[in-house]
Protein backbone atom coordinates (compact mmCIF):
# COMPACT_ATOMS: atom_id res chain seq x y z
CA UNK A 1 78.69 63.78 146.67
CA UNK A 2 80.27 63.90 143.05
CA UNK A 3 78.41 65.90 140.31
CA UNK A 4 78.34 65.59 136.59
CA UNK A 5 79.96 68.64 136.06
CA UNK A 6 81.37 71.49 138.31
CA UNK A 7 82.38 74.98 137.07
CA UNK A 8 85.40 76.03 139.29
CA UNK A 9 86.94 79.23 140.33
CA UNK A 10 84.90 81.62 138.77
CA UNK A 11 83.32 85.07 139.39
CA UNK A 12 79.60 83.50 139.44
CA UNK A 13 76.54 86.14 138.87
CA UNK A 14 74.02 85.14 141.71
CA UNK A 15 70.85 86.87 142.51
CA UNK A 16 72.53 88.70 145.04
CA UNK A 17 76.00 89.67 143.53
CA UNK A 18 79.08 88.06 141.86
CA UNK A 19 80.97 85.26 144.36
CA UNK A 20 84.25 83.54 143.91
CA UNK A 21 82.80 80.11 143.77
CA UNK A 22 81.95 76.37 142.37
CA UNK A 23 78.73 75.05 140.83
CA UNK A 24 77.76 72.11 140.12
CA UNK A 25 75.59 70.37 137.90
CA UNK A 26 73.68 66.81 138.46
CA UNK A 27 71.20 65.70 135.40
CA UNK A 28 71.31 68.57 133.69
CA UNK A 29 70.42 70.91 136.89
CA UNK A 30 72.21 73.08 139.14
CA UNK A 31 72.76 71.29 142.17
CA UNK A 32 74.92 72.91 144.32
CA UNK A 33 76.88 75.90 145.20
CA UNK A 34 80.07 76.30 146.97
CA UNK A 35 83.75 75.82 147.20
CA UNK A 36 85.54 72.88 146.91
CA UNK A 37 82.89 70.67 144.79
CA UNK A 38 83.98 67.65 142.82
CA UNK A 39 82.63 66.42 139.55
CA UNK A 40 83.37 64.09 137.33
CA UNK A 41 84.09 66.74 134.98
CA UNK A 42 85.64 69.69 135.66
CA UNK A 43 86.07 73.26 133.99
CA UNK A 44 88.39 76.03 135.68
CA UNK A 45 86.63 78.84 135.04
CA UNK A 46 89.40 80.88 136.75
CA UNK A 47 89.76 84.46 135.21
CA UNK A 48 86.38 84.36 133.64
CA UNK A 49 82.77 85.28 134.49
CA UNK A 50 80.20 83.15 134.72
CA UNK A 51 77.18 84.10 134.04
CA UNK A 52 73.59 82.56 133.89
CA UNK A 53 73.14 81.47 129.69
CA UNK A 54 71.23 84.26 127.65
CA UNK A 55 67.64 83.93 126.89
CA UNK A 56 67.20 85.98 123.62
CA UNK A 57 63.69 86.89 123.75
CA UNK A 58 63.39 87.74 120.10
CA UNK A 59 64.87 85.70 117.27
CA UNK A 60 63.42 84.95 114.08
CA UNK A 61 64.18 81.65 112.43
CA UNK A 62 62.58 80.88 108.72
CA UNK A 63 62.63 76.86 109.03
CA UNK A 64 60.83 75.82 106.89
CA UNK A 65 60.90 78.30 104.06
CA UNK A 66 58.03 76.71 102.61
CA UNK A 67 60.06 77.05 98.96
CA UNK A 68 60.32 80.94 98.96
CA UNK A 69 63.12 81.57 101.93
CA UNK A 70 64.50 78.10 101.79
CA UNK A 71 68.10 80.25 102.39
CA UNK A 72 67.43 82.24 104.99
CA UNK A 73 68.44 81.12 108.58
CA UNK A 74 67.58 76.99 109.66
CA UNK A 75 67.28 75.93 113.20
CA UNK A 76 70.79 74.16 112.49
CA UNK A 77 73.17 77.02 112.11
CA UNK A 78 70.92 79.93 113.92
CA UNK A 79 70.90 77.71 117.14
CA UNK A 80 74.93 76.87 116.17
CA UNK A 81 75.61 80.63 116.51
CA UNK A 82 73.02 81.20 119.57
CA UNK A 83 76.40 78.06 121.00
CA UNK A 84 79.00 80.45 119.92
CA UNK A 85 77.40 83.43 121.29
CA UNK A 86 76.64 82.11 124.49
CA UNK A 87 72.69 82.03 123.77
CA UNK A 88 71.61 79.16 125.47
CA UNK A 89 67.60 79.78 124.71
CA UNK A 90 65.46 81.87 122.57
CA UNK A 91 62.25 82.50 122.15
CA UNK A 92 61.36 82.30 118.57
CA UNK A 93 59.18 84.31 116.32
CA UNK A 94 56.40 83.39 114.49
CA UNK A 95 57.38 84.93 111.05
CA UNK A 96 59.39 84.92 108.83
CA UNK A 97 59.16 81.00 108.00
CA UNK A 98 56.46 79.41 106.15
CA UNK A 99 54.08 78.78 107.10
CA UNK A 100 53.62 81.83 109.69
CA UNK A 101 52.77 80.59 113.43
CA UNK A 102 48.99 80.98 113.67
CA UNK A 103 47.30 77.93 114.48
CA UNK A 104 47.81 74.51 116.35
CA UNK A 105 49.05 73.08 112.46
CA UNK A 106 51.14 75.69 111.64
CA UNK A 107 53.04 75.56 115.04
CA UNK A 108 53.67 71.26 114.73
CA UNK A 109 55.25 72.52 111.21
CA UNK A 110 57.64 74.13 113.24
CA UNK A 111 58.10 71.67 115.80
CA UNK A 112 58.65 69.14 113.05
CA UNK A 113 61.04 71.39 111.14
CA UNK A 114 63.50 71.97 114.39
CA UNK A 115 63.05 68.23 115.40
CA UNK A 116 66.93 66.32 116.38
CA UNK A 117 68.59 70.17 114.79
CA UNK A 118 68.84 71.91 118.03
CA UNK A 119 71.84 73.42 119.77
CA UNK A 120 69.85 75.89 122.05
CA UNK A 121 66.46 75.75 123.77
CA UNK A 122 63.57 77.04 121.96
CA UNK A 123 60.43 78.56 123.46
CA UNK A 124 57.70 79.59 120.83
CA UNK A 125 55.53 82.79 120.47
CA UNK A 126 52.24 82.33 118.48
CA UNK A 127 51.24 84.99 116.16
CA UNK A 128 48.09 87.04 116.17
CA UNK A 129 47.03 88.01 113.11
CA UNK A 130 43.46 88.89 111.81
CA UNK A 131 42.78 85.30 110.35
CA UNK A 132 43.40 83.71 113.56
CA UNK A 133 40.67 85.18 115.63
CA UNK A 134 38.12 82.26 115.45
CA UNK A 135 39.86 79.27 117.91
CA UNK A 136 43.54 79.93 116.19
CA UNK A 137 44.71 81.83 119.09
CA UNK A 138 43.29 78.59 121.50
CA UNK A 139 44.66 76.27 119.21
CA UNK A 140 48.33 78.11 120.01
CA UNK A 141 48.21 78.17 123.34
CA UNK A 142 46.96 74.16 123.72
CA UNK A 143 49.92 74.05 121.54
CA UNK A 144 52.74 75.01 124.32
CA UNK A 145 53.41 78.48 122.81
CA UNK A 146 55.13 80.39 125.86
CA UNK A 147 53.26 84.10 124.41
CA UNK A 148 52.09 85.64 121.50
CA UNK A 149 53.49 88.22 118.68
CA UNK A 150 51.65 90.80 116.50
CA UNK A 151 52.66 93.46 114.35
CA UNK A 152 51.16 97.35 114.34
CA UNK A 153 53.46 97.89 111.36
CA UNK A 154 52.79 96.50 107.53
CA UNK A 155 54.64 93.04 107.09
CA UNK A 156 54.29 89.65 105.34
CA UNK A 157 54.03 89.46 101.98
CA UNK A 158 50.32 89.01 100.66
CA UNK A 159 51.23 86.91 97.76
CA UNK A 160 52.06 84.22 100.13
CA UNK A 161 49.13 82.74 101.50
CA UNK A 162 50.47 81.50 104.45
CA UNK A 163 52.67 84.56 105.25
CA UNK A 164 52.30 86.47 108.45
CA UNK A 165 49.77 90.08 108.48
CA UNK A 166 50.00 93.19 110.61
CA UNK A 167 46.97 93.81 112.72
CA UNK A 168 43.99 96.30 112.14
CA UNK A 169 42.61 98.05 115.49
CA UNK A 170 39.67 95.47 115.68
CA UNK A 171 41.92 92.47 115.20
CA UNK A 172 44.57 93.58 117.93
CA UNK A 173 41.34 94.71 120.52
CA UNK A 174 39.41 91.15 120.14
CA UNK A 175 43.11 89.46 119.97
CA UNK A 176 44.16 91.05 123.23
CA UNK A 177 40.72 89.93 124.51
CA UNK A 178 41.36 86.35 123.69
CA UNK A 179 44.92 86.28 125.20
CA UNK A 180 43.99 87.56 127.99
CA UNK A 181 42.02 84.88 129.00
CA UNK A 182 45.06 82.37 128.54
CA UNK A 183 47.26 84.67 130.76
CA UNK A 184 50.22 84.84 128.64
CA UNK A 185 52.27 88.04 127.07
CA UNK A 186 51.60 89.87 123.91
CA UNK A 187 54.27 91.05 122.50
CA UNK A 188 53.70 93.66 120.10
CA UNK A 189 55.44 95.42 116.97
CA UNK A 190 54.48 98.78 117.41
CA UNK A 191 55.06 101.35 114.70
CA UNK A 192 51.98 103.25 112.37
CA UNK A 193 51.64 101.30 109.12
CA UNK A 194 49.66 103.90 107.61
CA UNK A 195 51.86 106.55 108.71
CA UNK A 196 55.61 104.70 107.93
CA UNK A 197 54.28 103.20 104.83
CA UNK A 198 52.82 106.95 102.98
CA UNK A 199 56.30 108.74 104.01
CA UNK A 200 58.03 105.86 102.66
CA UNK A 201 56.44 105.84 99.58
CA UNK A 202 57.19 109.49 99.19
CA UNK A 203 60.46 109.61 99.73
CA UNK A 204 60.81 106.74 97.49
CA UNK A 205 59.29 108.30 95.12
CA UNK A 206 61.10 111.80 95.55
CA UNK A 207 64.17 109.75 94.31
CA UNK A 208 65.90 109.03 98.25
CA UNK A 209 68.13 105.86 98.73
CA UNK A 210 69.85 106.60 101.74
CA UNK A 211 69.75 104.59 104.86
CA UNK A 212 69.28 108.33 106.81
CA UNK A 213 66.46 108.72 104.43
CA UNK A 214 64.81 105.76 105.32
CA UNK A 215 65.16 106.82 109.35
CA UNK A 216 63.62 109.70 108.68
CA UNK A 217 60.51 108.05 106.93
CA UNK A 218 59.56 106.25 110.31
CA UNK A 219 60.24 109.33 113.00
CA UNK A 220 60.02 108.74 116.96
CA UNK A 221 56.32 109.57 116.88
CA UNK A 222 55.45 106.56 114.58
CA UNK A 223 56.67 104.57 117.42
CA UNK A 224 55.36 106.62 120.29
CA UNK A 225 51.43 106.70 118.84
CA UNK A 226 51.05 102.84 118.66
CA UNK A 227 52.74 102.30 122.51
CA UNK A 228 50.06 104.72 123.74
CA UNK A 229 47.31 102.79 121.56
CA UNK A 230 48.38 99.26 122.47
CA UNK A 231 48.55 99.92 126.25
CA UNK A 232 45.60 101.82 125.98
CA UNK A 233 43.94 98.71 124.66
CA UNK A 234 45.62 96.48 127.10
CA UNK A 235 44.16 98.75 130.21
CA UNK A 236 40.59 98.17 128.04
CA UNK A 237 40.99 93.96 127.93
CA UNK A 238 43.19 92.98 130.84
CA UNK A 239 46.27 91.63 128.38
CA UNK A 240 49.48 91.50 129.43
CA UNK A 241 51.56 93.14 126.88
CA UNK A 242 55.31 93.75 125.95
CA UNK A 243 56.78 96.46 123.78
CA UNK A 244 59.21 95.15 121.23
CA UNK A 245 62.66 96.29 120.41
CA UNK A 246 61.73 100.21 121.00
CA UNK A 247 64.25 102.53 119.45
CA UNK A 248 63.49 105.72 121.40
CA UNK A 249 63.48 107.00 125.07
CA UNK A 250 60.39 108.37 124.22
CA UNK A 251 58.95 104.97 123.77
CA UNK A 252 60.19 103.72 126.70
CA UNK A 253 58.88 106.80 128.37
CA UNK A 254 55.26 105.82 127.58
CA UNK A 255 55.70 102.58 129.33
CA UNK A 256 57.28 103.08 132.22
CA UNK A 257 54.16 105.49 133.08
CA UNK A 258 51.60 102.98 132.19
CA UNK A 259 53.51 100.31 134.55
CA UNK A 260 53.35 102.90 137.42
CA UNK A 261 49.69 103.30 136.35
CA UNK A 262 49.16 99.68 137.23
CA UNK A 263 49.34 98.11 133.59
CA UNK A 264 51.14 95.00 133.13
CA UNK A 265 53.49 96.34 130.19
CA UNK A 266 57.36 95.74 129.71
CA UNK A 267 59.37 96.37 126.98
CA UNK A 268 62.94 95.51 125.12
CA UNK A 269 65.38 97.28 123.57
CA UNK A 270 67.93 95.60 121.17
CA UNK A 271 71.85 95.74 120.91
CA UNK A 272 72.14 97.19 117.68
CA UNK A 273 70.42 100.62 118.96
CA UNK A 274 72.72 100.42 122.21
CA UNK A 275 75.52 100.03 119.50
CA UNK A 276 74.78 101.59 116.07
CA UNK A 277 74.18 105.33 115.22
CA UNK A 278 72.56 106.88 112.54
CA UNK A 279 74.99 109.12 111.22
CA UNK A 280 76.98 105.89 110.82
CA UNK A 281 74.33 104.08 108.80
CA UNK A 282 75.38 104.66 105.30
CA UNK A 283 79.40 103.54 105.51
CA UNK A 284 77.65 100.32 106.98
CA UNK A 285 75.50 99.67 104.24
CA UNK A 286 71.97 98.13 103.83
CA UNK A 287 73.14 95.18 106.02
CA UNK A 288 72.53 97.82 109.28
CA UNK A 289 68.68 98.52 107.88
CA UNK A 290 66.21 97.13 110.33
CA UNK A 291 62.30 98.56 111.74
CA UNK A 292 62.08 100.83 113.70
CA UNK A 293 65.68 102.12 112.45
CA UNK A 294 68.24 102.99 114.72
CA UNK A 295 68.02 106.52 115.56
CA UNK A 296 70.71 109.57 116.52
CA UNK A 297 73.37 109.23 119.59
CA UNK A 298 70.73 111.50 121.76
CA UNK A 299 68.40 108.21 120.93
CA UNK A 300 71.19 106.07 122.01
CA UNK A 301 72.55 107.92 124.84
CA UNK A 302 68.66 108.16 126.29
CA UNK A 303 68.04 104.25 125.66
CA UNK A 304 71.30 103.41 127.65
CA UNK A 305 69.95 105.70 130.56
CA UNK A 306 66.42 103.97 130.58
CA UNK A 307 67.94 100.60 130.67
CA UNK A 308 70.85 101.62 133.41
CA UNK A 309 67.58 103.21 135.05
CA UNK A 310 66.20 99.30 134.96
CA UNK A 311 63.13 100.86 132.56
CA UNK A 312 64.08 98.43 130.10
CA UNK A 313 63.31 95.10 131.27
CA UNK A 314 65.78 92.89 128.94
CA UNK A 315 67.81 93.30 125.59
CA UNK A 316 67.33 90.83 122.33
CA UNK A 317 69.06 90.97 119.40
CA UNK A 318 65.85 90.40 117.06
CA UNK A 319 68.22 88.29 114.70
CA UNK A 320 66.14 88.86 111.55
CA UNK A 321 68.87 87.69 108.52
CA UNK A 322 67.74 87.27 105.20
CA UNK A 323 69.94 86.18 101.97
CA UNK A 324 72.89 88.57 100.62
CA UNK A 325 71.12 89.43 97.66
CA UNK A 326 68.22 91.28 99.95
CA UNK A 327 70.94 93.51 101.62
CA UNK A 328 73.00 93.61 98.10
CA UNK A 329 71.30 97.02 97.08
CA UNK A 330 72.13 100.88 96.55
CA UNK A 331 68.87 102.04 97.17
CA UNK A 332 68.19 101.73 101.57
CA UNK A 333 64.55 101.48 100.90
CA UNK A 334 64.41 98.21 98.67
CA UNK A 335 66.79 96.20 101.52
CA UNK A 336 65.17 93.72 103.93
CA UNK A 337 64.60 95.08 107.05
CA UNK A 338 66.67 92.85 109.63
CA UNK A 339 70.23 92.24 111.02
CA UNK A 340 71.92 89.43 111.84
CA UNK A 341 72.82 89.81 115.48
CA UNK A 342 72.36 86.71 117.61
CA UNK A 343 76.08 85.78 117.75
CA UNK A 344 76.95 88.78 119.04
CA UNK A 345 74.77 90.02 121.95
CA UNK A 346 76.50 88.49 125.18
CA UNK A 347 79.69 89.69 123.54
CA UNK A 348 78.67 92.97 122.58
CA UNK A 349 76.55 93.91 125.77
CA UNK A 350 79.07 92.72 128.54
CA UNK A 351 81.72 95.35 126.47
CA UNK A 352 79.47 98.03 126.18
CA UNK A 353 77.15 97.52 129.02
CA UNK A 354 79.52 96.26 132.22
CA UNK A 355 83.10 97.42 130.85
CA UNK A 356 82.19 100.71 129.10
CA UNK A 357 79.74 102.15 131.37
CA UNK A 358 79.65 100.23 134.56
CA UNK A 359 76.74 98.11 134.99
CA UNK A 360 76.96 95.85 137.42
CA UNK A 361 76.86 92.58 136.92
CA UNK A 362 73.83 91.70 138.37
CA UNK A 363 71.90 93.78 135.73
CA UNK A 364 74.40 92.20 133.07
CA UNK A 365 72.33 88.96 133.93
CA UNK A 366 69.22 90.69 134.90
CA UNK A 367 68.74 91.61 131.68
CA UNK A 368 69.92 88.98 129.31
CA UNK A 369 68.58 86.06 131.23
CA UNK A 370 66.43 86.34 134.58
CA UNK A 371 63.95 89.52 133.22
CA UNK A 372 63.07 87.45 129.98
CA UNK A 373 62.40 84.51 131.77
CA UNK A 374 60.42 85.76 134.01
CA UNK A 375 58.78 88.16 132.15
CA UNK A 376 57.56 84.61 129.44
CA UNK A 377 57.20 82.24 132.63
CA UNK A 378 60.00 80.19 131.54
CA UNK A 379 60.75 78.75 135.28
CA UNK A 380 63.60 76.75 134.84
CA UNK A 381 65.30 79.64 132.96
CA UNK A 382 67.05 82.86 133.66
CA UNK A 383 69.30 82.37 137.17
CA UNK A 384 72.29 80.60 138.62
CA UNK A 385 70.36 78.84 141.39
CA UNK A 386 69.30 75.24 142.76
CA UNK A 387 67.25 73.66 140.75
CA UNK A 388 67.01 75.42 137.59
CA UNK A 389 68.60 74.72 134.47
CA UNK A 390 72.69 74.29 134.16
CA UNK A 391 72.46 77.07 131.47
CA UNK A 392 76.12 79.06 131.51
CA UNK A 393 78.06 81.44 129.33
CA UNK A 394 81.68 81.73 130.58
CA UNK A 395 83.48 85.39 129.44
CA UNK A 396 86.35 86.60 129.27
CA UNK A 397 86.27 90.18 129.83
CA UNK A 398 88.62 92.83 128.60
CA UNK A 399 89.83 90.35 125.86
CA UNK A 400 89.14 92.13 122.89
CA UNK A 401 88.89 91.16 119.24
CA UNK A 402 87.75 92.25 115.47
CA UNK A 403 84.54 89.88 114.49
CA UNK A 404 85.26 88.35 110.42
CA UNK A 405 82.73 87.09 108.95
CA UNK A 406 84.32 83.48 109.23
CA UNK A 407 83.41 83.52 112.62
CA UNK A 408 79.84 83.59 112.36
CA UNK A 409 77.85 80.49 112.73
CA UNK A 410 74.85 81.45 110.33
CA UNK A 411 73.80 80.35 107.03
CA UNK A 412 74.57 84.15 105.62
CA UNK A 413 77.56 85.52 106.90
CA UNK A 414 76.24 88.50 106.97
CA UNK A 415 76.72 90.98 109.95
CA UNK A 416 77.19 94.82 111.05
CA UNK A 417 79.29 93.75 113.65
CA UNK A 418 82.23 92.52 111.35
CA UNK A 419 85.24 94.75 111.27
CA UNK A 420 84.09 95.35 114.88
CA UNK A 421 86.36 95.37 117.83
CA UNK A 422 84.51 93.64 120.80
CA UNK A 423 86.43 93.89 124.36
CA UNK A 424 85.01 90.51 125.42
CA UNK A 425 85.29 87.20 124.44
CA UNK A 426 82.52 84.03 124.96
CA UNK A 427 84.49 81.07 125.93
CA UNK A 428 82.21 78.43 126.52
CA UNK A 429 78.79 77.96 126.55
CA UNK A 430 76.52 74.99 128.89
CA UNK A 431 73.31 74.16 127.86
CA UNK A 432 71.83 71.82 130.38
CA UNK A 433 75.20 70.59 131.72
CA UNK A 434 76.37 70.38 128.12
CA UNK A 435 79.27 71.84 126.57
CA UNK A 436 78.00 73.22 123.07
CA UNK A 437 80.62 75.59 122.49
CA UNK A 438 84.26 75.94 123.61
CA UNK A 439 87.36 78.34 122.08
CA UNK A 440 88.82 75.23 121.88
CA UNK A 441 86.91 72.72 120.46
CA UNK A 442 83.74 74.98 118.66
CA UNK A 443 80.43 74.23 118.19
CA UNK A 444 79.48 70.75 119.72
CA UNK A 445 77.94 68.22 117.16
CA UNK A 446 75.16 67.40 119.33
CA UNK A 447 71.87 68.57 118.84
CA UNK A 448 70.68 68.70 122.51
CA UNK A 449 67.95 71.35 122.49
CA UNK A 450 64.70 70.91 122.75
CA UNK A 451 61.28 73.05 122.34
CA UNK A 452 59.75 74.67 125.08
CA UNK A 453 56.81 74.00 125.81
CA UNK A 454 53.89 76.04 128.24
């Protein structure tokens, strides 16, 4: 039988280990897997790895910018630099565009807005927020979203009316309530507002600019207090829930006991805390400021145990970019709160993760592709197996080089990672059997992604 396509010679991640092998792709599928396959087109993939295409489980894209973030990152060049990266889905967050994802409108906004500008696959959260309560969270998931999002820490901006909101205790309870019954994941922001926000102000106040200053404004127990409340409140409704991008081993602590207490909890960490160091902060600048904050090398040393120690389920990059002029600022604690990080995560992780400390690389793919997808339900996602989607990123390992910002794909070129030395290289990504990025010829033209929908 000839295929479409068949990836040759390669060390392919399966389920059960890395194999010296061919796959092959018919209609956009994996169809086959073995030596000596023929296709009518054919990459040699010898030298490289090839692993199943990331699923970022946390990106934030602000299309449309309803006329106040009109610059910040479009589906057209976020999704071109999820291509270059070797992203080949994401599940997007309902904030920062306008208007926020809340209700079965404000969802076909965004469908609308990414319509035929697509270079990745998109699956949607919905938000919960404390307007949505009465039939907005239905209207989301008769929508297609794949789970939900909500905030325990202060965000939005309340002179937009159709920003996003933080929850209150009653909103998140009677939220969880109402997921529950649709069976899909909360994911949840968890930091104290009321706590963060008062020390902030302080030290704002007391005249502090620094970037250290601003860690020190939301300490490990800001983070630690909400985890306990939300799963708490998840044993109390029956939700499934999933910590966001925790900073702290102390955070992951707190769920890894209420999983072996029988609640349905996971949770993520992100690249930039695996990578990034607070003492470091500072020389970086404003563009390294992001919530929680990335916290001392004990921190990081203790997240890269819990995730070795397969207590972190997956890694995102929670690409949150903004415009220059929100990062352009001496004082830490007037900066947006985000990085710019989607470009760089299969890069990044494979260096420090499989080369630097030895993770196999089973968990390599575990935890950028197969735990997100199953942890969201996205069944054609996640693996290099029969029947699923082609989905590939091919890398080159110990091929390193220093990131410039001409190399990244987003509307802002804007990044903590340039000047970086990365020891791996992303050499093509498949999306569906597609080529939409090679070395060689960059990011495809095509806009061949399309929205997920549950």
């Amino acid at each position: 039988m000839s295929y479409d396509l068949v990836i040759k010679n390669g060390l392919v991640i399966l389920e059960g280990g890395e194999v010296q092998t061919d796959v092959a792709v018919k209609d956009g599928l994996i169809a086959a897997i073995g030596d000596g396959l023929v296709g009518d087109k054919e990459i040699d993939a010898k030298g490289l790895i090839v692993s199943p295409g990331m699923l970022d489980a946390h990106v934030h894209i602000t299309d449309p910018g309803g006329g106040y973030r009109d610059e910040w990152e479009g589906y057209i060049t976020g999704t071109a630099a999820c291509a270059k990266g070797g992203v080949t889905s994401f599940m997007e967050m309902p904030l920062n565009q306008i208007p926020a994802t809340f209700d079965g409108d404000s969802l076909q906004v965004k469908y609308n807005a990414g319509k035929n500008k697509l270079k990745a696959d998109v699956a949607s959260f919905g938000g919960l927020v404390p307007f949505n309560l009465d039939g907005g969270i239905q209207e989301l998931n008769d929508g297609g979203v794949a789970a939900y999002k909500c905030f325990m820490a202060t965000c939005g901006d309340r002179a937009i009316s159709e920003d996003f909101m933080n929850v209150d205790d009653y909103s998140l309870y009677e939220g969880m309530k109402q997921i529950a019954k649709t069976g899909k994941v909360l994911a949840i922001h968890a930091e104290n507002a009321a706590i963060t926000d008062r020390l902030g102000e302080i030290a704002y106040k007391n005249g502090e600019t620094s970037l250290k200053a601003y860690v020190a404004t939301r300490p490990v127990f800001t983070e630690v207090e909400p985890i306990r409340r939300a799963i708490l409140l998840a044993k109390e409704t029956g939700c499934r829930i999933h910590i966001c991008h925790v900073a702290c081993p102390e955070g992951v602590e707190e769920v890894t006991k209420a999983r072996e207490e029988g609640v349905d909890v996971t949770c993520e960490t992100c690249t930039h805390y695996l990578y990034f160091e607070t003492d470091e902060l500072d020389a970086i600048g404003p563009v390294v400021k992001c919530s929680p904050p990335i916290r001392d090398k004990k921190a990081q040393d203790g997240l890269w145990e819990k995730l070795l120690n397969d207590e972190i389920a997956f890694v995102t990059s929670d690409h949150s970019p903004c415009t220059p002029d929100l990062k352009d600022t001496d004082n830490a604690f007037d900066a947006w709160g985000g990085i710019s990080g989607v470009q760089n995560n299969v890069d990044v992780l494979f260096d420090e993760g499989v080369q630097k400390r030895g993770m196999s690389l089973t968990q390599f793919a575990d935890i950028i592709a197969k735990n997100p997808a199953d942890r969201y339900d996205l069944t054609q996602k996640g693996r290099i197996s029969i029947g699923k989607d082609a989905d590939f990123v091919l890398i080159k390992p110990n091929a390193p080089y220093t990131l410039k910002a001409e190399d990244l794909e987003y509307r802002n070129q804007i990044s903590p990672y340039i000047g970086r030395e990365i020891g791996a290289q992303v050499v093509q990504t498949i999306l569906r059997g597609e080529v939409v990025y090679s070395q060689e010829t960059g990011v495809t033209s095509e806009f061949s992604g399309v929205f997920i929908k549950k």
